[in-house]
Protein backbone atom coordinates (compact mmCIF):
# COMPACT_ATOMS: atom_id res chain seq x y z
CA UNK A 1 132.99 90.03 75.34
CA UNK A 2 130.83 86.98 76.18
CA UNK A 3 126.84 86.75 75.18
CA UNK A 4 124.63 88.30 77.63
CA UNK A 5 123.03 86.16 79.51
CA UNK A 6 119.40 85.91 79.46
CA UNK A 7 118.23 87.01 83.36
CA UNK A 8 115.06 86.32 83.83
CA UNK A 9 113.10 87.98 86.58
CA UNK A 10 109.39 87.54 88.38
CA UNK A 11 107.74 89.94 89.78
CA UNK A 12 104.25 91.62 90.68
CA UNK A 13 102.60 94.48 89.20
CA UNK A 14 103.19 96.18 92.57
CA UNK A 15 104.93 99.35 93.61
CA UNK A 16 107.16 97.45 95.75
CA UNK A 17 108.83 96.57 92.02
CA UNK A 18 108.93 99.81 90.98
CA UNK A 19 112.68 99.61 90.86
CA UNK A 20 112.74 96.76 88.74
CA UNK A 21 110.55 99.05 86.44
CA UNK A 22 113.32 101.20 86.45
CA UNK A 23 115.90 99.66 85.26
CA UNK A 24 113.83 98.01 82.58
CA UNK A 25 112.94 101.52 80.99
CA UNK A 26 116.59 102.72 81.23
CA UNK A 27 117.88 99.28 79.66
CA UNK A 28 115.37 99.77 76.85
CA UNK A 29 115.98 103.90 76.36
CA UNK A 30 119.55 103.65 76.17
CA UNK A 31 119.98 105.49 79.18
CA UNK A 32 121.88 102.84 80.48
CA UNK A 33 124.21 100.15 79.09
CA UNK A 34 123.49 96.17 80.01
CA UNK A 35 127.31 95.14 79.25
CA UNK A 36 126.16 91.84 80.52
CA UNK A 37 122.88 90.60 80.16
CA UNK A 38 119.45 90.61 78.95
CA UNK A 39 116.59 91.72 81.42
CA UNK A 40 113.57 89.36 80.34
CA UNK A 41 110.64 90.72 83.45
CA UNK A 42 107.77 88.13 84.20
CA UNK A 43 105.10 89.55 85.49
CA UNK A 44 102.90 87.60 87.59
CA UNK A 45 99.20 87.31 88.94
CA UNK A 46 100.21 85.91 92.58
CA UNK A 47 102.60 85.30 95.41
CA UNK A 48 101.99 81.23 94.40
CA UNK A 49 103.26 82.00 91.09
CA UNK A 50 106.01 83.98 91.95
CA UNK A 51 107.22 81.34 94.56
CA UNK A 52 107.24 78.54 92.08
CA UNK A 53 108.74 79.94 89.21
CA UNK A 54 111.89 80.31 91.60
CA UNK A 55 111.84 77.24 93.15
CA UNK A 56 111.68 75.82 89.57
CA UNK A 57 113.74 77.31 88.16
CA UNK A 58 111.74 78.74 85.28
CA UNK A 59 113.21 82.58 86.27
CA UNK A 60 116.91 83.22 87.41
CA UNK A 61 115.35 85.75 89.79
CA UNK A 62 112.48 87.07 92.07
CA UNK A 63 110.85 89.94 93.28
CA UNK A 64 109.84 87.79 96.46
CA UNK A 65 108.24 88.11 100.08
CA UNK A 66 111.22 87.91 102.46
CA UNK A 67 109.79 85.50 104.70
CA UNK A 68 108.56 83.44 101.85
CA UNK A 69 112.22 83.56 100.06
CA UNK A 70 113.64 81.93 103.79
CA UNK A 71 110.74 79.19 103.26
CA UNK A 72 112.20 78.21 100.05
CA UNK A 73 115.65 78.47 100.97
CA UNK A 74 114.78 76.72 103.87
CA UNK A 75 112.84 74.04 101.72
CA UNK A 76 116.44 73.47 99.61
CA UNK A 77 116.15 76.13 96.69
CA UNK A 78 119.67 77.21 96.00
CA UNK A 79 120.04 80.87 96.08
CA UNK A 80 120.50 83.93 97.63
CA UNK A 81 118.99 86.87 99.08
CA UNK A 82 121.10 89.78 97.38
CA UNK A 83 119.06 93.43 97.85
CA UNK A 84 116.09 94.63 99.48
CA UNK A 85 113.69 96.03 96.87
CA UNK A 86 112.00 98.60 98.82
CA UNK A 87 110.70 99.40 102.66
CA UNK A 88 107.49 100.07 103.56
CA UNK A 89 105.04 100.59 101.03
CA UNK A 90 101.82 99.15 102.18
CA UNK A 91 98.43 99.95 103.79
CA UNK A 92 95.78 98.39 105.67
CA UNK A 93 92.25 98.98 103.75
CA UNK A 94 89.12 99.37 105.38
CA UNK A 95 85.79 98.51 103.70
CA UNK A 96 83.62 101.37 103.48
CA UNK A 97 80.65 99.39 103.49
CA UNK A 98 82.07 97.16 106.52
CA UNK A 99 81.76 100.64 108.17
CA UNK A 100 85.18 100.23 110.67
CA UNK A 101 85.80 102.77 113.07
CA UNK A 102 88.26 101.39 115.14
CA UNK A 103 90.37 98.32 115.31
CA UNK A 104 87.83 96.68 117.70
CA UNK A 105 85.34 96.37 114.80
CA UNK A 106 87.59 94.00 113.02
CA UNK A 107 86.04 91.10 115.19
CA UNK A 108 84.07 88.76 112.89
CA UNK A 109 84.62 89.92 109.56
CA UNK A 110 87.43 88.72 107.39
CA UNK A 111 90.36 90.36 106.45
CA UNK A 112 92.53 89.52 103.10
CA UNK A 113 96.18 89.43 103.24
CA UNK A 114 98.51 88.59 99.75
CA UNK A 115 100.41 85.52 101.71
CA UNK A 116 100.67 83.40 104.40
CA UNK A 117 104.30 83.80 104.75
CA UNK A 118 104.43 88.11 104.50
CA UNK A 119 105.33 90.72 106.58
CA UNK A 120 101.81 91.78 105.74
CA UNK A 121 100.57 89.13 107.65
CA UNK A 122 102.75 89.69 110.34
CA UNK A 123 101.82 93.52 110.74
CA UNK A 124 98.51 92.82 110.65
CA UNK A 125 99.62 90.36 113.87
CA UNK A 126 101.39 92.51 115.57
CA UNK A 127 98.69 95.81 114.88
CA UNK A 128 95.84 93.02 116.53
CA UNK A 129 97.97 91.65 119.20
CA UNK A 130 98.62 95.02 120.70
CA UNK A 131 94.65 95.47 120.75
CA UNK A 132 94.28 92.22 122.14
CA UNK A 133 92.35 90.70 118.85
CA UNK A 134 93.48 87.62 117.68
CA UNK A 135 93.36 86.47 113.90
CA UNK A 136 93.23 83.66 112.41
CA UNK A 137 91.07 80.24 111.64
CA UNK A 138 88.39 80.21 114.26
CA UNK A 139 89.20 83.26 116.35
CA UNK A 140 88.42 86.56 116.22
CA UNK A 141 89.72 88.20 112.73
CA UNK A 142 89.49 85.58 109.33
CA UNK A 143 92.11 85.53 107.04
CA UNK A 144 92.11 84.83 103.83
CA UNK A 145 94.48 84.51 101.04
CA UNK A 146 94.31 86.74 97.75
CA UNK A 147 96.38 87.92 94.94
CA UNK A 148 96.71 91.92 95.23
CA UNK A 149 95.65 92.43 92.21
CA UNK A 150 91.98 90.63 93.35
CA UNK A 151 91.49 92.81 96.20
CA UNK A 152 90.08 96.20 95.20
CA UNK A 153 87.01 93.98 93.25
CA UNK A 154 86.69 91.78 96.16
CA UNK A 155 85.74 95.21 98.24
CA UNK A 156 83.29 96.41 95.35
CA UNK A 157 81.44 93.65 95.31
CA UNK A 158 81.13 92.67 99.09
CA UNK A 159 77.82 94.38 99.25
CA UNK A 160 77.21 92.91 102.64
CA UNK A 161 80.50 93.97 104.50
CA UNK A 162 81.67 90.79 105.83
CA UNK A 163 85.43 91.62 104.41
CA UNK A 164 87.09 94.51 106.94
CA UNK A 165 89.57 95.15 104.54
CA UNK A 166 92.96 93.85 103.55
CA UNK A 167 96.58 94.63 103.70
CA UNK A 168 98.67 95.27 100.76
CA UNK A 169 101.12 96.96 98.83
CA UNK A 170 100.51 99.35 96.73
CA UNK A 171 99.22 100.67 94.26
CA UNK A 172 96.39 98.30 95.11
CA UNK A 173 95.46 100.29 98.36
CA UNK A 174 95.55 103.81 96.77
CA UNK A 175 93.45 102.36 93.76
CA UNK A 176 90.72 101.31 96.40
CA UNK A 177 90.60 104.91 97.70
CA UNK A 178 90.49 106.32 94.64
CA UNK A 179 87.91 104.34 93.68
CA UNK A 180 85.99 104.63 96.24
CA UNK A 181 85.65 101.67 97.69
CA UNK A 182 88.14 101.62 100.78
CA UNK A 183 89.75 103.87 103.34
CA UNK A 184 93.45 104.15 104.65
CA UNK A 185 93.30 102.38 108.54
CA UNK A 186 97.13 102.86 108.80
CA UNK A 187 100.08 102.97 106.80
CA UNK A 188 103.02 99.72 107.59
CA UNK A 189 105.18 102.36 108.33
CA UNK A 190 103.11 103.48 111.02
CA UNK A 191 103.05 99.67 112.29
CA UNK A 192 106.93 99.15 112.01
CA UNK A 193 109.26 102.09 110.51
CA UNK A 194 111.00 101.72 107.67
CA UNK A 195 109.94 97.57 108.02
CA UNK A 196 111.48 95.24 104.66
CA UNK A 197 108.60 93.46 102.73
CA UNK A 198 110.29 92.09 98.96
CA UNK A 199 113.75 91.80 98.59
CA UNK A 200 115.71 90.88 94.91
CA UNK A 201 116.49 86.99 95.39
CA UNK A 202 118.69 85.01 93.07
CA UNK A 203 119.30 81.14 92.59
CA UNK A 204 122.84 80.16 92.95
CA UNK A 205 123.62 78.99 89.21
CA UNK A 206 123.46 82.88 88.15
CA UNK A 207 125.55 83.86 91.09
CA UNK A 208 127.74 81.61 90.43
CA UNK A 209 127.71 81.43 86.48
CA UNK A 210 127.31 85.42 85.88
CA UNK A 211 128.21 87.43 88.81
CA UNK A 212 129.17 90.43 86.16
CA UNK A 213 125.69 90.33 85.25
CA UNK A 214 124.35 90.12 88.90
CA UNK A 215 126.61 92.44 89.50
CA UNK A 216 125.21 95.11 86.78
CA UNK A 217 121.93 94.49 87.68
CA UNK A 218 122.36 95.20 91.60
CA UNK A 219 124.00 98.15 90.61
CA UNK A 220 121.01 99.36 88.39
CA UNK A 221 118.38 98.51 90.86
CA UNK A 222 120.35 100.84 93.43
CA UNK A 223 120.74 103.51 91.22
CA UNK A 224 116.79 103.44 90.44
CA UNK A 225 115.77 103.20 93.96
CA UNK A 226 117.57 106.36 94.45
CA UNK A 227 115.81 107.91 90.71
CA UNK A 228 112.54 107.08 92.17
CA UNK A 229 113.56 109.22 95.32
CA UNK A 230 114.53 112.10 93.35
CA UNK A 231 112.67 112.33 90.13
CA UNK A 232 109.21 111.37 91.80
CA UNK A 233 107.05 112.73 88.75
CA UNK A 234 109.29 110.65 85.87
CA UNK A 235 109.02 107.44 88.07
CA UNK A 236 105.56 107.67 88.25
CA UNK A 237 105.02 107.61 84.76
CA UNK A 238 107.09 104.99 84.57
CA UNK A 239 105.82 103.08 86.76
CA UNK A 240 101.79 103.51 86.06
CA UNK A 241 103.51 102.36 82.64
CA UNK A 242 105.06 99.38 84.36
CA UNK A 243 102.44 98.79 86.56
CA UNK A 244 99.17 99.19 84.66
CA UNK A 245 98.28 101.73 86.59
CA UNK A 246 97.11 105.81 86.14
CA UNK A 247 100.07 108.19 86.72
CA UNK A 248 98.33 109.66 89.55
CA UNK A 249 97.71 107.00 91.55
CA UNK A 250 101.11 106.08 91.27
CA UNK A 251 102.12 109.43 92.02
CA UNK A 252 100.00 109.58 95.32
CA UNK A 253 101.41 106.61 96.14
CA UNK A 254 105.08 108.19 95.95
CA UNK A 255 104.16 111.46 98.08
CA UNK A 256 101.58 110.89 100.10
CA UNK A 257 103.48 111.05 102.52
CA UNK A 258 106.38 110.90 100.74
CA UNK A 259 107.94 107.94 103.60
CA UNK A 260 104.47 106.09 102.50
CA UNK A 261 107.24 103.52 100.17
CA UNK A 262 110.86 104.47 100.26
CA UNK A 263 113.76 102.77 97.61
CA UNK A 264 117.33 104.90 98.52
CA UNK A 265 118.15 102.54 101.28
CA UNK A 266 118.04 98.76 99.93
CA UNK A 267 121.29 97.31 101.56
CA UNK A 268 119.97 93.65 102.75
CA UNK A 269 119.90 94.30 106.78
CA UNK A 270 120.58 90.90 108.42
CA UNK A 271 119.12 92.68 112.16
CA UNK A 272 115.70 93.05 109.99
CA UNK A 273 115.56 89.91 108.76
CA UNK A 274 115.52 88.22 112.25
CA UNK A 275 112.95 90.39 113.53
CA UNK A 276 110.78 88.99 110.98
CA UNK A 277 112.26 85.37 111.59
CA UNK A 278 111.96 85.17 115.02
CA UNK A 279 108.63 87.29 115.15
CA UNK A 280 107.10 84.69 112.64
CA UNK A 281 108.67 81.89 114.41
CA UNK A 282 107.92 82.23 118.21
CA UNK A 283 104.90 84.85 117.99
CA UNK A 284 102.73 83.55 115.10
CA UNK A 285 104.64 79.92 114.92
CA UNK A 286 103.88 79.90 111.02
CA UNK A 287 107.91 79.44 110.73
CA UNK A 288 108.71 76.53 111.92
CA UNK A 289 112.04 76.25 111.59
CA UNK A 290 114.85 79.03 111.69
CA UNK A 291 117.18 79.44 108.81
CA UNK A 292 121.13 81.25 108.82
CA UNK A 293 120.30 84.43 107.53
CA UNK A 294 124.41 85.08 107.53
CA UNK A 295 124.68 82.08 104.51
CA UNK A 296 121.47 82.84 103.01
CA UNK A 297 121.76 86.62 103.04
CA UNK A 298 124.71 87.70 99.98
CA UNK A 299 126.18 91.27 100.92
CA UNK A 300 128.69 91.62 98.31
CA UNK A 301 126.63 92.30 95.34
CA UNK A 302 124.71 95.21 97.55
CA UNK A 303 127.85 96.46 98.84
CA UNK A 304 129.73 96.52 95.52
CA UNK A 305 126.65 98.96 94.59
CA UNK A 306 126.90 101.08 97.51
CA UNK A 307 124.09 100.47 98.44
CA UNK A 308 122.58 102.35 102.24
């Protein structure tokens, strides 16, 4: 057999990685068997980070933003959108001390988002459309850019409640709760169903080079998604392990409701994909040009997984 190859992959400290978490503590238990390669996870602070450790090329892989994965591929980087890594899984905060009631009260305060190019930033869009409130520079709702892992302080120390809130993924949302410094406004899945956020992205040369090891690790990733469905208290602790986070936050995160983040279905869904396209391109017009989600979208490694 050949060397395993060294697959290096970035991600956040979010529960939208939790299946990346996984796979990491079944590689390093012995519970399962990397035939092919060597799992090396970077964690990172930010989306920025994230985006240009892809682009490049310091990791083979990323935990990345769907819409920001079609900016890069759009942009030239050479690789392939291979699995969804979750759906759902994220909240819009309130500040407690902004003192929200309804979405009306959003007007002239700021609200954080992780990215520019997210589907957070598109539900939030689509949530103030529908109320007729429009955000963005100079209109009704301010944006502004932070990493997740920024947000909860941000909150605690806005003593004058100029920030609404933000949208995130978790754990970041629960932790605000918990901590008192935030309240649930609404749950994505409330805002679209079962919506894609991250999805498993790969550049070419490790496609190309290694498919046995892309291969493996697809089928791992599926296989924890659907753990993580059915072993809810063992995933938490592995993933307040992997994610810096107490068990119990992670675990309220998992059940509360129990559709609040979902991992059994990760099968890359082209129709998905082009809501968020077309949505980003002719609604919010931060997308300015369209990309073939049929060439940049890679079934086979999903499909050889079984993946739903």
């Amino acid at each position: 057999m050949a060397d395993k190859v060294n697959f290096r992959v970035a991600h956040l400290k979010i529960t939208d990685h939790l299946v990346l978490g996984i796979t990491q503590d079944k590689i390093r238990k012995g519970v399962e068997e990397s035939k092919y390669l060597n799992l090396q996870c970077q964690p990172m602070m930010g989306w920025q980070q994230v985006a240009n450790s892809l682009k490049d090329g310091q990791v083979d892989a990323a935990f990345i933003l769907a819409p920001t994965a079609m900016d890069l591929y759009k942009a030239g980087l050479k690789a392939k959108l291979i699995l969804f890594s979750h759906k759902s899984g994220s909240v819009l905060i309130t500040n407690k001390k902004a003192h929200i009631q309804t979405i009306q009260d959003f007007k002239g305060k700021v609200v954080i988002i992780p990215y520019q190019l997210s589907v957070h930033n598109m539900l939030l869009h689509k949530l103030c459309s529908e109320a007729g409130i429009e955000p963005g520079a100079g209109k009704d709702v301010q944006l502004e850019v932070m990493a997740p892992s920024q947000m909860v302080e941000a909150l605690q120390y806005d003593e004058e409640g100029e920030i609404a809130g933000f949208i995130v993924a978790e754990p970041f949302a629960s932790q605000a709760v918990t901590e008192g410094y935030g309240e649930e406004f609404t749950l994505s899945k409330d805002i679209w169903p079962e919506h894609p956020c991250c999805a498993l992205v790969v550049r070419d040369e490790m496609i190309e080079n290694h498919p046995d090891a892309v291969h493996e690790f697809t089928d791992s990733l599926v296989k924890s998604g659907r753990f993580i469905d059915t072993a809810v208290s063992t995933a938490a602790r592995i993933g307040a392990d992997f994610l810096g986070q107490k068990a119990e936050v992670i675990k309220r995160v998992l059940t509360e409701p129990a559709d609040r983040i979902t991992t059994a279905n990760l099968f890359p869904n082209i129709e998905d994909l082009s809501v968020i396209q077309d949505y980003m391109h002719h609604k919010m017009g931060i997308m300015k040009d369209k990309i073939d989600l049929d060439v940049f979208v890679d079934t086979q490694f999903a499909k050889a997984a079984r993946a739903t």
